[in-house]
C-alpha atoms as a PDB file:
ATOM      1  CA  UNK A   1     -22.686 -16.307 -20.185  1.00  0.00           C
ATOM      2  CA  UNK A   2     -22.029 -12.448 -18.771  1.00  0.00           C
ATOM      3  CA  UNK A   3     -24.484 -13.491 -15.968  1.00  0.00           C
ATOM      4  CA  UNK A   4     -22.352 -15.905 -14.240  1.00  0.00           C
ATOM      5  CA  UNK A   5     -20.412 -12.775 -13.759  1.00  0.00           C
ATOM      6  CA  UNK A   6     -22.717 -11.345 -12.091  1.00  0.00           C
ATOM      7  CA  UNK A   7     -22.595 -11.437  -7.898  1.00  0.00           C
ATOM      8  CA  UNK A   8     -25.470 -10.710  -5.887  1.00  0.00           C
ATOM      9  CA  UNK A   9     -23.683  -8.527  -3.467  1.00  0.00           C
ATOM     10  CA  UNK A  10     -24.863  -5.145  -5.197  1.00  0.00           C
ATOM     11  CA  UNK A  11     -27.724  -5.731  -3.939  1.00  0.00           C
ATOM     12  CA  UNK A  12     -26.922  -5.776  -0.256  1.00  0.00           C
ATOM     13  CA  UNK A  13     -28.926  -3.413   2.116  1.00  0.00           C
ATOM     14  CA  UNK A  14     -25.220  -3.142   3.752  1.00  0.00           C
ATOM     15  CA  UNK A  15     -24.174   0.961   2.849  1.00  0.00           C
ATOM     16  CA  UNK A  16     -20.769  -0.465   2.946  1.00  0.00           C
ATOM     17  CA  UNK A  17     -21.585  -2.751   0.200  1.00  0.00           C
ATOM     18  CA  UNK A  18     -23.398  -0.397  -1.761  1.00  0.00           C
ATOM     19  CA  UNK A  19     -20.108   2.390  -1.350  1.00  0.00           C
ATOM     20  CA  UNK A  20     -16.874   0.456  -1.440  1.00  0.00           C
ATOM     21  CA  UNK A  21     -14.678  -2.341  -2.860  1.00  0.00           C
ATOM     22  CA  UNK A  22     -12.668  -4.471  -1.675  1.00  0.00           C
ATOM     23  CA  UNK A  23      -9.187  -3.645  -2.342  1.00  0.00           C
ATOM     24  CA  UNK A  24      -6.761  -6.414  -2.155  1.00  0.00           C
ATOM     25  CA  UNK A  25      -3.046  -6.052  -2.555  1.00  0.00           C
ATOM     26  CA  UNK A  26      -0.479  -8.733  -2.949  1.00  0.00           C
ATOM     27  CA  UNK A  27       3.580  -7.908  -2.397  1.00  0.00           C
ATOM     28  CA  UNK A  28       6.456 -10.390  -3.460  1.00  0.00           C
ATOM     29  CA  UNK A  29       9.895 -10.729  -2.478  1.00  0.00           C
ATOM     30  CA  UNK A  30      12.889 -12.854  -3.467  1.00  0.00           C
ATOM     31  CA  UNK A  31      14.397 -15.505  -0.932  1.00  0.00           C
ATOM     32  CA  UNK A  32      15.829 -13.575   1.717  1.00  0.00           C
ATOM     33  CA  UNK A  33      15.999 -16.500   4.503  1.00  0.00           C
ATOM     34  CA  UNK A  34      15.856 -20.523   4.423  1.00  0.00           C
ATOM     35  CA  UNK A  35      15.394 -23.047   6.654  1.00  0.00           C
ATOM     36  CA  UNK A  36      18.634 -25.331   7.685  1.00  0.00           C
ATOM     37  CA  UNK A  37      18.498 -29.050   7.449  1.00  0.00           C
ATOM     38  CA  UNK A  38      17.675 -30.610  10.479  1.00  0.00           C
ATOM     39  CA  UNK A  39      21.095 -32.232  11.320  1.00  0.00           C
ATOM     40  CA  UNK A  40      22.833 -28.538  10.704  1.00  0.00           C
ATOM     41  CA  UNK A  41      21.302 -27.389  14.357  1.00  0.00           C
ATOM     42  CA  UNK A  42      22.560 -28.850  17.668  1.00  0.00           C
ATOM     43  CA  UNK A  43      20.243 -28.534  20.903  1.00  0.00           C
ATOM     44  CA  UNK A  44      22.016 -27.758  23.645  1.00  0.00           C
ATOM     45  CA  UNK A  45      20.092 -26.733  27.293  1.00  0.00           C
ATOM     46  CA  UNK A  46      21.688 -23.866  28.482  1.00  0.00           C
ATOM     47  CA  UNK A  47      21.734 -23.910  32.266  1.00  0.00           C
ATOM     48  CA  UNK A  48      23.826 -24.132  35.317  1.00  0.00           C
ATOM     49  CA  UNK A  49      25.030 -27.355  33.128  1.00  0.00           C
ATOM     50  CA  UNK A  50      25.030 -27.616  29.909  1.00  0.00           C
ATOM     51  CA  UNK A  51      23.681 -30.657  28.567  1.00  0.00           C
ATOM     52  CA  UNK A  52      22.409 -32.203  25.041  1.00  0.00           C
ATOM     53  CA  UNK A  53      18.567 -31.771  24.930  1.00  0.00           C
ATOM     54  CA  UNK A  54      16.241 -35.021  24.065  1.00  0.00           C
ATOM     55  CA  UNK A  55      13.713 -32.868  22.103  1.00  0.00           C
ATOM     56  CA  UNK A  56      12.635 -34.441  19.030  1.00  0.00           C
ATOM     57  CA  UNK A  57      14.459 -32.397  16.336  1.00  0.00           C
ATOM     58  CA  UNK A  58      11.321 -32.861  13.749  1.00  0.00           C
ATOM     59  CA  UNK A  59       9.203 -30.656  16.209  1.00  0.00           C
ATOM     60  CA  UNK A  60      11.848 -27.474  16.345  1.00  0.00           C
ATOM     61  CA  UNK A  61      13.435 -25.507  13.439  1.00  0.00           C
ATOM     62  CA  UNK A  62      15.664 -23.196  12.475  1.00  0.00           C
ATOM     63  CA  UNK A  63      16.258 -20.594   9.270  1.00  0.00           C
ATOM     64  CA  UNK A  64      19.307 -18.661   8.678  1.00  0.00           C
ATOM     65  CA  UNK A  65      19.323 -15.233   6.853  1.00  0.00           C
ATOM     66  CA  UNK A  66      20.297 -14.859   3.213  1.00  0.00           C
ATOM     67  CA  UNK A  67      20.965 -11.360   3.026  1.00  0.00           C
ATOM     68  CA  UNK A  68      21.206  -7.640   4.978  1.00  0.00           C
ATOM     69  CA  UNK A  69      20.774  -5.012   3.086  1.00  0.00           C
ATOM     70  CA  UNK A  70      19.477  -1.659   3.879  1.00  0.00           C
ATOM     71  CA  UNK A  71      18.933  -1.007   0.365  1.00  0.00           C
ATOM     72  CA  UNK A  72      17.061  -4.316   0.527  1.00  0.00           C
ATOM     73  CA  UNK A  73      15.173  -3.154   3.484  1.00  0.00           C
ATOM     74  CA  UNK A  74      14.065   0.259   1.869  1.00  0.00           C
ATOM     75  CA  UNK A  75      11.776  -1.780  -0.056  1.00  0.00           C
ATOM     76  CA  UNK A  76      10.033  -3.677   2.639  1.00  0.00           C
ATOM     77  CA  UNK A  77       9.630  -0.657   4.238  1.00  0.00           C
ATOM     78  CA  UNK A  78       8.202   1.524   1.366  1.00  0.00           C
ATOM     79  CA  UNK A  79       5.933  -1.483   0.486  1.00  0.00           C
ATOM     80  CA  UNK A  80       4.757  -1.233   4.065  1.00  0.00           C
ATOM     81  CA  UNK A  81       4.681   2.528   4.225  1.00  0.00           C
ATOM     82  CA  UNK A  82       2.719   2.702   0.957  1.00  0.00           C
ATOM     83  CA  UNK A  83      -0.248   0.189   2.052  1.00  0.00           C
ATOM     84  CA  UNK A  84      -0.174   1.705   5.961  1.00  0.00           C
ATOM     85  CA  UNK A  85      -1.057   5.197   3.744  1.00  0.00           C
ATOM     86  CA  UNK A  86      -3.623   3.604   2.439  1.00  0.00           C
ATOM     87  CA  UNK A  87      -5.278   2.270   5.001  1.00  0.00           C
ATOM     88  CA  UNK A  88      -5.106   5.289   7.216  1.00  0.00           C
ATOM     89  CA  UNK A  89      -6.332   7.845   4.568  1.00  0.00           C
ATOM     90  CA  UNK A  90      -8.545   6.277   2.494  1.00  0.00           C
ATOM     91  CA  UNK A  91      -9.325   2.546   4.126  1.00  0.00           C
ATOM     92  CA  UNK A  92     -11.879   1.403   5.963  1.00  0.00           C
ATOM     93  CA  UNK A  93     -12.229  -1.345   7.842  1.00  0.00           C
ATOM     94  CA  UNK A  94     -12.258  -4.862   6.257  1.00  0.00           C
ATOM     95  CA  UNK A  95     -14.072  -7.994   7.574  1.00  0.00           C
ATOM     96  CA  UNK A  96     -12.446  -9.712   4.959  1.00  0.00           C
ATOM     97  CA  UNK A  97      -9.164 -10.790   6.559  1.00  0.00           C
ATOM     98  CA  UNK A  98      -5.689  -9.936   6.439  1.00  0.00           C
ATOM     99  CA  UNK A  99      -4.540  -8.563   2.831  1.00  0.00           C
ATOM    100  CA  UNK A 100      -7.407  -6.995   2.157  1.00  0.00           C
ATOM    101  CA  UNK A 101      -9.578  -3.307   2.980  1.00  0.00           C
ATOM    102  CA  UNK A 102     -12.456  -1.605   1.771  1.00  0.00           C
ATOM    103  CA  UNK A 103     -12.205   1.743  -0.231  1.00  0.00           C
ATOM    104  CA  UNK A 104     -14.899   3.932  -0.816  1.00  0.00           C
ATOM    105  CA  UNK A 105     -15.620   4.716  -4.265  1.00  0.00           C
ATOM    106  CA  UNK A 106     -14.831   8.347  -3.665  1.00  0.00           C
ATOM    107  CA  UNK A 107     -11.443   6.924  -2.871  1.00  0.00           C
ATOM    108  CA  UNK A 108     -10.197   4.266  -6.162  1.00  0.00           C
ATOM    109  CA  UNK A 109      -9.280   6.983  -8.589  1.00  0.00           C
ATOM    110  CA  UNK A 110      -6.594   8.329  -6.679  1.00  0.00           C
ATOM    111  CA  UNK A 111      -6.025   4.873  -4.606  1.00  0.00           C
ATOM    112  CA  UNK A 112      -5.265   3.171  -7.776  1.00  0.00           C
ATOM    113  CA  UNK A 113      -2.867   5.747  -9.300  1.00  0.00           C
ATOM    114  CA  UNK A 114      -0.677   5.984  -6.102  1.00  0.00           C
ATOM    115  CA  UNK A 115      -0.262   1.676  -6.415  1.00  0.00           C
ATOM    116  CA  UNK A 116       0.484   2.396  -9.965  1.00  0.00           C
ATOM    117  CA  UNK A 117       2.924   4.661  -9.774  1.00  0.00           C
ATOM    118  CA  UNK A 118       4.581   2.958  -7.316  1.00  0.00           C
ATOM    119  CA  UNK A 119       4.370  -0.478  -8.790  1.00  0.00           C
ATOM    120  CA  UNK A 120       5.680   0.356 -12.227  1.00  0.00           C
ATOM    121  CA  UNK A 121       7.712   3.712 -11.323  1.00  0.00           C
ATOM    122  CA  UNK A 122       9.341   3.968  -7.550  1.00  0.00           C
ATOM    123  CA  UNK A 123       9.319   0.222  -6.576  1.00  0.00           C
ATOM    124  CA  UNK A 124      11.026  -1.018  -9.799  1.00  0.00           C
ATOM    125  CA  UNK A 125      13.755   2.049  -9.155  1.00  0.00           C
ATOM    126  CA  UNK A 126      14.486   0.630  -5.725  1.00  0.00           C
ATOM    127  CA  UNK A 127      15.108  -3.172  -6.823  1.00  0.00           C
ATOM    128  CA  UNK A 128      17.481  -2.373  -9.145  1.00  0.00           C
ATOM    129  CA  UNK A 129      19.272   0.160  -7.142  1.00  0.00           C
ATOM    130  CA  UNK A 130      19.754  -2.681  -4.798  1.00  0.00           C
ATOM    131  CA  UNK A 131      21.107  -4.894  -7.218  1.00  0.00           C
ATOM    132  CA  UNK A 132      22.980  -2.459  -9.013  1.00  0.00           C
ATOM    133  CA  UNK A 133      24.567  -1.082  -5.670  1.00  0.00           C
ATOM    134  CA  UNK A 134      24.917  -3.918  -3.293  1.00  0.00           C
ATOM    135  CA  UNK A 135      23.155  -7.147  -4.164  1.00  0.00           C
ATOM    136  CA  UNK A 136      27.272  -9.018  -4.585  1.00  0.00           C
ATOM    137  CA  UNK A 137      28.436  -7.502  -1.901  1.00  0.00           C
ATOM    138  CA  UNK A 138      25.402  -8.525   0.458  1.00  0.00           C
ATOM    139  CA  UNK A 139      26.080 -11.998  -0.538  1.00  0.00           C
ATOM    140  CA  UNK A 140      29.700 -11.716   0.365  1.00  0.00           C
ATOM    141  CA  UNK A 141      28.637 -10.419   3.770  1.00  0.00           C
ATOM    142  CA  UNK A 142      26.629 -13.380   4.461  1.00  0.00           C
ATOM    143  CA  UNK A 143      29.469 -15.687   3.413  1.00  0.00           C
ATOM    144  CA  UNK A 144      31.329 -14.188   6.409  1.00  0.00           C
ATOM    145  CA  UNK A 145      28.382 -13.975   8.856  1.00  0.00           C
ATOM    146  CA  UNK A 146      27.323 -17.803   8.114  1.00  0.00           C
ATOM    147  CA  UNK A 147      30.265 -19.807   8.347  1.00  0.00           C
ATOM    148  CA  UNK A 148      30.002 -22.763   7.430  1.00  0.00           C
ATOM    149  CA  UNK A 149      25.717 -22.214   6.934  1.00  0.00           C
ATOM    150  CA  UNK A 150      26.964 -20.092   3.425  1.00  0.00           C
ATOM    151  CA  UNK A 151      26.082 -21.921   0.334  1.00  0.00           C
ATOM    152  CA  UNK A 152      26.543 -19.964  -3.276  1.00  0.00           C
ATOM    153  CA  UNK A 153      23.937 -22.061  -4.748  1.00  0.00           C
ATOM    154  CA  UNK A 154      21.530 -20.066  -2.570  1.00  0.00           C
ATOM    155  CA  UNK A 155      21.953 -16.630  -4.901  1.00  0.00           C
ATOM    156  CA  UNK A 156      20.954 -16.650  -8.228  1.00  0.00           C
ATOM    157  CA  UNK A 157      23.279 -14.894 -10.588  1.00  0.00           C
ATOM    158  CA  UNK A 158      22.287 -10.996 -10.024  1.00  0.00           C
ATOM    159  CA  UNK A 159      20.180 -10.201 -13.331  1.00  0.00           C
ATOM    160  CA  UNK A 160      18.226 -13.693 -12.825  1.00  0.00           C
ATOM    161  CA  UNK A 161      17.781 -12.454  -9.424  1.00  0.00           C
ATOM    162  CA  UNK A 162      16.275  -9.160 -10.022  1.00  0.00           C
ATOM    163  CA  UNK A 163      13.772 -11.030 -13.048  1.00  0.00           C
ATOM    164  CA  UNK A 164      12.535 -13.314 -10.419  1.00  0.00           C
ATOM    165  CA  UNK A 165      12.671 -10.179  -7.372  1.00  0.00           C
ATOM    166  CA  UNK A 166       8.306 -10.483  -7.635  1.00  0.00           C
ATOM    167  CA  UNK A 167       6.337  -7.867  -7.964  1.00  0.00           C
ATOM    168  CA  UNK A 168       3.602  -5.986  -6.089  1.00  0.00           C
ATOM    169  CA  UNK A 169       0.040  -6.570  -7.588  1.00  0.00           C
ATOM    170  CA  UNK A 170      -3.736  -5.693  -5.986  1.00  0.00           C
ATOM    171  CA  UNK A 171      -6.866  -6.600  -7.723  1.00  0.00           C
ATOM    172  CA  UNK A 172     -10.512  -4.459  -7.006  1.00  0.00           C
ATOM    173  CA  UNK A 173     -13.082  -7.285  -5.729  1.00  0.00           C
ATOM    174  CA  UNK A 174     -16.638  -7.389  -5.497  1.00  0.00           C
ATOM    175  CA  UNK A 175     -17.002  -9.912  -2.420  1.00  0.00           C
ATOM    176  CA  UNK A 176     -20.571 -11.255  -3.201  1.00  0.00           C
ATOM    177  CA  UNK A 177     -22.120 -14.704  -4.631  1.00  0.00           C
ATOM    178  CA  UNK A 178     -21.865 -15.139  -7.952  1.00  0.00           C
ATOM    179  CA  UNK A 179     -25.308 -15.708  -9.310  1.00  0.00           C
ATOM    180  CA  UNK A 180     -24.610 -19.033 -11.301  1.00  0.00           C
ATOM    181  CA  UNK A 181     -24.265 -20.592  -8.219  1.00  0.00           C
ATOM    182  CA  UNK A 182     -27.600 -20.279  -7.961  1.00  0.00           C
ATOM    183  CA  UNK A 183     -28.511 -22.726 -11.000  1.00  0.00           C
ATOM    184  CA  UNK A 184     -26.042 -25.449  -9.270  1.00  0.00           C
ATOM    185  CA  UNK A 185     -28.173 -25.087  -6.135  1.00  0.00           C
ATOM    186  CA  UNK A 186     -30.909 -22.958  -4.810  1.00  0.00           C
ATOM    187  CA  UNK A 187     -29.912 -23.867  -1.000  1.00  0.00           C
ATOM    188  CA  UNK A 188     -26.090 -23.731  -1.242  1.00  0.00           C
ATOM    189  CA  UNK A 189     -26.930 -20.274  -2.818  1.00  0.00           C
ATOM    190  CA  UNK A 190     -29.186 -18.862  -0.083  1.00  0.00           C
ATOM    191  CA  UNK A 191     -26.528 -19.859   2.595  1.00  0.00           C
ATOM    192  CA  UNK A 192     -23.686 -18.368   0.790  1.00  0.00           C
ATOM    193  CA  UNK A 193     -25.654 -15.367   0.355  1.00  0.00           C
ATOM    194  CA  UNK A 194     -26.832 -15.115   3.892  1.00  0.00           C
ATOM    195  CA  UNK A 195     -23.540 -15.244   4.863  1.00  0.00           C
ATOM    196  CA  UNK A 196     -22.177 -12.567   2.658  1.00  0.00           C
ATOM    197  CA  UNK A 197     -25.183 -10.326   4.125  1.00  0.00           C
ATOM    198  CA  UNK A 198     -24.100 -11.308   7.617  1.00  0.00           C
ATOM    199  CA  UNK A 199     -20.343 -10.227   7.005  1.00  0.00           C
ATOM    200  CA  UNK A 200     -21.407  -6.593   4.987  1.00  0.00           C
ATOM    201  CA  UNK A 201     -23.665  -6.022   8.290  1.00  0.00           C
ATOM    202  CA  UNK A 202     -20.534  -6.318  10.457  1.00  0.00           C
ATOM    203  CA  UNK A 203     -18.350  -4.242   8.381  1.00  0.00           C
ATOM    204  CA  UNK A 204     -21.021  -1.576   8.313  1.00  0.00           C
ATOM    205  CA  UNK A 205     -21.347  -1.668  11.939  1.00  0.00           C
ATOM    206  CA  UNK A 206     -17.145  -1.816  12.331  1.00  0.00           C
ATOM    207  CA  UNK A 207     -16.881   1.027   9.892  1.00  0.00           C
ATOM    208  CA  UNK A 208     -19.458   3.392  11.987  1.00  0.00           C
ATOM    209  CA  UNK A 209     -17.397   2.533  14.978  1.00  0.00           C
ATOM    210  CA  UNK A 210     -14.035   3.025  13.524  1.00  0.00           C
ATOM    211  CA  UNK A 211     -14.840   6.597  12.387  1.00  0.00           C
ATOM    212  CA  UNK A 212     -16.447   7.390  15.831  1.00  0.00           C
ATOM    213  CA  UNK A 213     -13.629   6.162  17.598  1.00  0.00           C
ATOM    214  CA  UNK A 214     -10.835   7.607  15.838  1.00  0.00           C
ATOM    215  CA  UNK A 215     -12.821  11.176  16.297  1.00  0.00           C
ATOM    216  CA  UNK A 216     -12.707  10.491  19.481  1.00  0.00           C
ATOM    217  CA  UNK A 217      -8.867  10.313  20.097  1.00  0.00           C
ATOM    218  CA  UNK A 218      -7.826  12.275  17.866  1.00  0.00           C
ATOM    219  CA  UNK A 219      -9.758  15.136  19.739  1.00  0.00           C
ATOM    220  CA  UNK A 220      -8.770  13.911  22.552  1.00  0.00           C
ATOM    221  CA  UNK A 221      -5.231  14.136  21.793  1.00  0.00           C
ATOM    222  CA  UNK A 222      -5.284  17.597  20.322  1.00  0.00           C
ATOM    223  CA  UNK A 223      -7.441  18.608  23.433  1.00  0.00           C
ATOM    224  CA  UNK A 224      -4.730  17.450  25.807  1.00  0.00           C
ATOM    225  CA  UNK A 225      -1.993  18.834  23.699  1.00  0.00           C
ATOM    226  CA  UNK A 226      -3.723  22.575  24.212  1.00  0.00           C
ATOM    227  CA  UNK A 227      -3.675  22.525  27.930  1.00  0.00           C
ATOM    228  CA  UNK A 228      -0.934  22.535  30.662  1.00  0.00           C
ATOM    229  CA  UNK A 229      -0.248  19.089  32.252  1.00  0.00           C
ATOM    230  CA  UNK A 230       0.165  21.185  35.562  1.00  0.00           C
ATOM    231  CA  UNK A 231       0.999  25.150  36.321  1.00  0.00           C
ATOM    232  CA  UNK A 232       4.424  24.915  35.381  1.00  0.00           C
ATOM    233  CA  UNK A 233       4.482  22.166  32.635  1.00  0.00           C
ATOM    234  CA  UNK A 234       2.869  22.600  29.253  1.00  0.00           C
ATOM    235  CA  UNK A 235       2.360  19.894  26.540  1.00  0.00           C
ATOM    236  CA  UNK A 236       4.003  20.371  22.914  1.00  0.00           C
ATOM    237  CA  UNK A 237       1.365  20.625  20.848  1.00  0.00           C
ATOM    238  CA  UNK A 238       2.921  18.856  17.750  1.00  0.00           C
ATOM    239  CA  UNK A 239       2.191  19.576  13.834  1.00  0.00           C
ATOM    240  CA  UNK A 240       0.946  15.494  13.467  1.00  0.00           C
ATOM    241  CA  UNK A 241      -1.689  15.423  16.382  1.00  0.00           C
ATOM    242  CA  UNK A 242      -3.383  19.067  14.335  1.00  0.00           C
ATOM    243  CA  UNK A 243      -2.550  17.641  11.016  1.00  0.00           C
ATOM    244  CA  UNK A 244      -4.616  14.306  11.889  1.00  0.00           C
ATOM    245  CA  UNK A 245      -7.478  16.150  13.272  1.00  0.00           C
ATOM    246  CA  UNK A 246      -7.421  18.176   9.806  1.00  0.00           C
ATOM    247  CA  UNK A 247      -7.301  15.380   7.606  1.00  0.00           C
ATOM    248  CA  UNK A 248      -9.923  13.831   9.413  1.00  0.00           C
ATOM    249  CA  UNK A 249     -12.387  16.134   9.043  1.00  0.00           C
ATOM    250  CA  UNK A 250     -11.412  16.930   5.584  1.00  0.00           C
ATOM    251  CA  UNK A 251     -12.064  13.237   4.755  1.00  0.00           C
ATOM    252  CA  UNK A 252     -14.995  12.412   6.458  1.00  0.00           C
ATOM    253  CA  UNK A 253     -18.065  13.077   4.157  1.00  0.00           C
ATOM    254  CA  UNK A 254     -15.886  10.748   1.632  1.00  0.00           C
ATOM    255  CA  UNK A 255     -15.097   7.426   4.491  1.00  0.00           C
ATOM    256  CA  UNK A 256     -18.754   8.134   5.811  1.00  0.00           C
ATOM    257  CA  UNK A 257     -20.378   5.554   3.818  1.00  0.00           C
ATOM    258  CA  UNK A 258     -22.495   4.637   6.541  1.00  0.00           C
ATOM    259  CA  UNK A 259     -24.125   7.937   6.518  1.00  0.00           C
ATOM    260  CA  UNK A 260     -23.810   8.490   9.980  1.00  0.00           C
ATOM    261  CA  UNK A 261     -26.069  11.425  10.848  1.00  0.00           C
ATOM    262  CA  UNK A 262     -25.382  11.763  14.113  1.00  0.00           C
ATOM    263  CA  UNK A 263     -21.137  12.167  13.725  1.00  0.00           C
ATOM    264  CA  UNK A 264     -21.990  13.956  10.795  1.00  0.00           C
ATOM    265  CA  UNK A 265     -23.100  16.762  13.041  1.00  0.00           C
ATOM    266  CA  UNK A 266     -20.327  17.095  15.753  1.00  0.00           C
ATOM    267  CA  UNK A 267     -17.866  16.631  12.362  1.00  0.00           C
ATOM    268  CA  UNK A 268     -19.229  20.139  11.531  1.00  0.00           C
ATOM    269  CA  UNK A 269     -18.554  21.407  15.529  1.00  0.00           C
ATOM    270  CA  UNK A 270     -15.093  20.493  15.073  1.00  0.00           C
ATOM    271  CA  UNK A 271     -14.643  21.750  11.808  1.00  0.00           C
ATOM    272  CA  UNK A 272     -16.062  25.457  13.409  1.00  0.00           C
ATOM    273  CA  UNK A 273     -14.065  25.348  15.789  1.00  0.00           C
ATOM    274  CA  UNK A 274     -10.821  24.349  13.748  1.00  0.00           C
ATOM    275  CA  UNK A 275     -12.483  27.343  11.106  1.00  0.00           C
ATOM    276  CA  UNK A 276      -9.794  30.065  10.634  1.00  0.00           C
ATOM    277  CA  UNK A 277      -7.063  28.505  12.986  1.00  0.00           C
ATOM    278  CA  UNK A 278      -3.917  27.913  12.020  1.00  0.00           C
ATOM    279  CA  UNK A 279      -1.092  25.827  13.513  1.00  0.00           C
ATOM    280  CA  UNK A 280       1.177  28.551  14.480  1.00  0.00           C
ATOM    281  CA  UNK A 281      -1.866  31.016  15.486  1.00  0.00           C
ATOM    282  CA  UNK A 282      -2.397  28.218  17.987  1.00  0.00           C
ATOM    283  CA  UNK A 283       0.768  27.904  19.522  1.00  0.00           C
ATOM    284  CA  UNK A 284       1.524  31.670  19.807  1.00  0.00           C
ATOM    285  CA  UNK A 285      -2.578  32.464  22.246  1.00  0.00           C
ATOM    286  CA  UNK A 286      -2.581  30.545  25.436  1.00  0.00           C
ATOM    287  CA  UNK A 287      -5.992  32.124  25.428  1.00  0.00           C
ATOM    288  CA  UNK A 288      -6.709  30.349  22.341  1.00  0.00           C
ATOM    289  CA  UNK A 289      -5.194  27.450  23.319  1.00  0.00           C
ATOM    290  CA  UNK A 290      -7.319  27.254  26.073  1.00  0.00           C
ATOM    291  CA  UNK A 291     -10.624  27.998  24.483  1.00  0.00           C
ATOM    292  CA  UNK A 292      -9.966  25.469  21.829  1.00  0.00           C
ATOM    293  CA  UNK A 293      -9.386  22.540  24.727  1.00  0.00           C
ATOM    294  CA  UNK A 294     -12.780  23.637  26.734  1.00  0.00           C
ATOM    295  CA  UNK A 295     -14.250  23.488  23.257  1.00  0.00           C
ATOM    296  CA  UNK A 296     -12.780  20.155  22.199  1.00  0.00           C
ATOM    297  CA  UNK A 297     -13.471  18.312  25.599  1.00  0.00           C
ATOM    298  CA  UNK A 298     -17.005  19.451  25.328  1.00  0.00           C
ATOM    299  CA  UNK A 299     -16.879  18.019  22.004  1.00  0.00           C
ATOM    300  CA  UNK A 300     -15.305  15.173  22.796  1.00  0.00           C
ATOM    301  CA  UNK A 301     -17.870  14.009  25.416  1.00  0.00           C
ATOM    302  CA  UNK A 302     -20.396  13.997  22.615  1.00  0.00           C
ATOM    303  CA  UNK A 303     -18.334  12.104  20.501  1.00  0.00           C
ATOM    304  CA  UNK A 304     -17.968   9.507  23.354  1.00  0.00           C
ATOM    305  CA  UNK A 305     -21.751   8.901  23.754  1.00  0.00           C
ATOM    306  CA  UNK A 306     -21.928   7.719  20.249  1.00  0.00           C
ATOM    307  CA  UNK A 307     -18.584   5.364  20.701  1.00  0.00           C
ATOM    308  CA  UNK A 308     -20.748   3.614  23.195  1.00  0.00           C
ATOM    309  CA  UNK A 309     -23.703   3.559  21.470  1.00  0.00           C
ATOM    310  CA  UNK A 310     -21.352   2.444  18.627  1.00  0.00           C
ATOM    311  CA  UNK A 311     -20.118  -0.507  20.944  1.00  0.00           C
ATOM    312  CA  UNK A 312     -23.216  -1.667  22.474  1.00  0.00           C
ATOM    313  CA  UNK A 313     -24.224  -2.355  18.884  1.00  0.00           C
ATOM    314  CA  UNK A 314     -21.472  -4.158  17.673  1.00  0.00           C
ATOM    315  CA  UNK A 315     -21.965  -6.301  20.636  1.00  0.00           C
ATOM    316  CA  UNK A 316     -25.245  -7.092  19.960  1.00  0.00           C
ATOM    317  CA  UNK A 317     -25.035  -7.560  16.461  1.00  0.00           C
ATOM    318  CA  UNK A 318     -22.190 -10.472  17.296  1.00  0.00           C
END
């Protein structure tokens, strides 16, 4: 029946319920290490004398690497680079565990077209470049660095190797209690559902203090960046620390799904005093270097009240 499809989280009082989904992404990887057989690994104690060690060998273990590859490694660290994006631009934070983080509606469209183009365009381009270019010659390599720990039945042959690479999925979840569970049991229902409420009211609460805080040093940052650390020293005030503050700002309204009144407004101080300053206009006026830091630290103090307030909250609420 379409109502057993139904969850009851939509109608949480939590506003991050109401203005996200949970986003939860899944990456896949062929072998690239295994674990040696127990009687392949001698214990030795390494000190003034060396000397066999009586630990039990079925407590300890040891894995030997399969392959090094940098081609191999530009995809573990696009796969990373992609989801730390993500999580930084358009997350927020999750109380659902590793794996998983909560966009804002605002934020699926163009979440879910960058993880499809890179799933089915730029990621698939990088696997078979590594096969194509050095997946042989990687195992070779490891015949030399293992010794006698090389085995060729280890390595597929190279085009069953890139069919079984895995791939990098997500799925969009609405983390709520599905309503049929309700006909099994009225009680088992209630509980599940109280503590689905419970964990929406601590990701609301985390979410408000994640924004808050990350206001907080990012102004802080860009305020100490502005002024000299003494009279004959002066900070580098870098392109990232202004271009964080920027995208910040520029993001907010769509991350504050809390509707946080109260950072809404010093959002809009920062954003007049950012109004009609440019990066290199910046660096050029120590006079406008220096009004922007008074400005900022006044700011930031503001900003600091309500990360407390923010905390004493949290603390309460656990």
């Amino acid at each position: 029946m379409p109502e057993e499809q139904v969850y009851s989280q939509t109608n949480s009082s939590s506003a991050v319920a109401q203005n996200s989904m949970v986003l939860q992404i899944q990456k896949k990887y062929m072998p690239y290490s295994k674990t040696l057989p127990k009687n392949a690994v001698e214990i030795k104690i390494i000190g003034q004398e060396e000397r066999p060690s009586t630990a039990n060998k079925s407590w300890l273990s040891s894995s030997k690497a399969l392959l090094s590859s940098p081609a191999l490694n530009a995809i573990f660290q696009k796969d990373t680079k992609l989801i730390n994006d993500i999580e930084e631009n358009f997350a927020l934070p999750s109380p659902f565990g590793n794996g998983t983080c909560l966009i804002p509606f605002k934020f699926i469209a163009e979440t879910d077209k960058r993880l499809t183009e890179y799933a089915t365009i730029v990621r698939p381009r990088l696997i078979r470049y590594f096969f194509d270019t050095d997946y042989e010659a990687a195992i070779e390599r490891a015949r030399t660095e293992l010794g006698e720990h090389f085995n060729i039945a280890d390595y597929a042959p190279k085009e069953v190797a890139f069919a079984q690479f895995g791939g990098f999925t997500w799925r969009w979840l609405d983390f709520g209690v599905a309503l049929s569970l309700q006909e099994i049991s009225v009680e088992i229902f209630n509980r599940e559902q109280e503590k689905c409420e419970g964990q929406w009211r601590t990701a609301t609460q985390e979410v408000e203090l994640m924004l808050r805080s990350s206001m907080q040093e990012l102004i802080e940052n860009l305020a100490e960046q502005l002024k000299p650390t003494d009279q004959s020293q002066k900070r580098r005030l870098t392109n990232a620390s202004y271009d964080k503050v920027k995208s910040f700002l520029t993001s907010f309204e769509m991350k504050n799904v809390t509707n946080d009144e109260q950072l809404s407004v010093l959002v809009q101080k920062a954003k007049e005093i950012m109004e009609g300053k440019n990066l290199e206009s910046i660096k050029t006026s120590e006079k406008l270097k220096e009004e922007m830091a008074v400005a900022l630290n006044e700011l930031n103090k503001e900003v600091s009240v309500l990360v407390e307030e923010g905390r004493r909250r949290t603390i309460i609420l656990d």
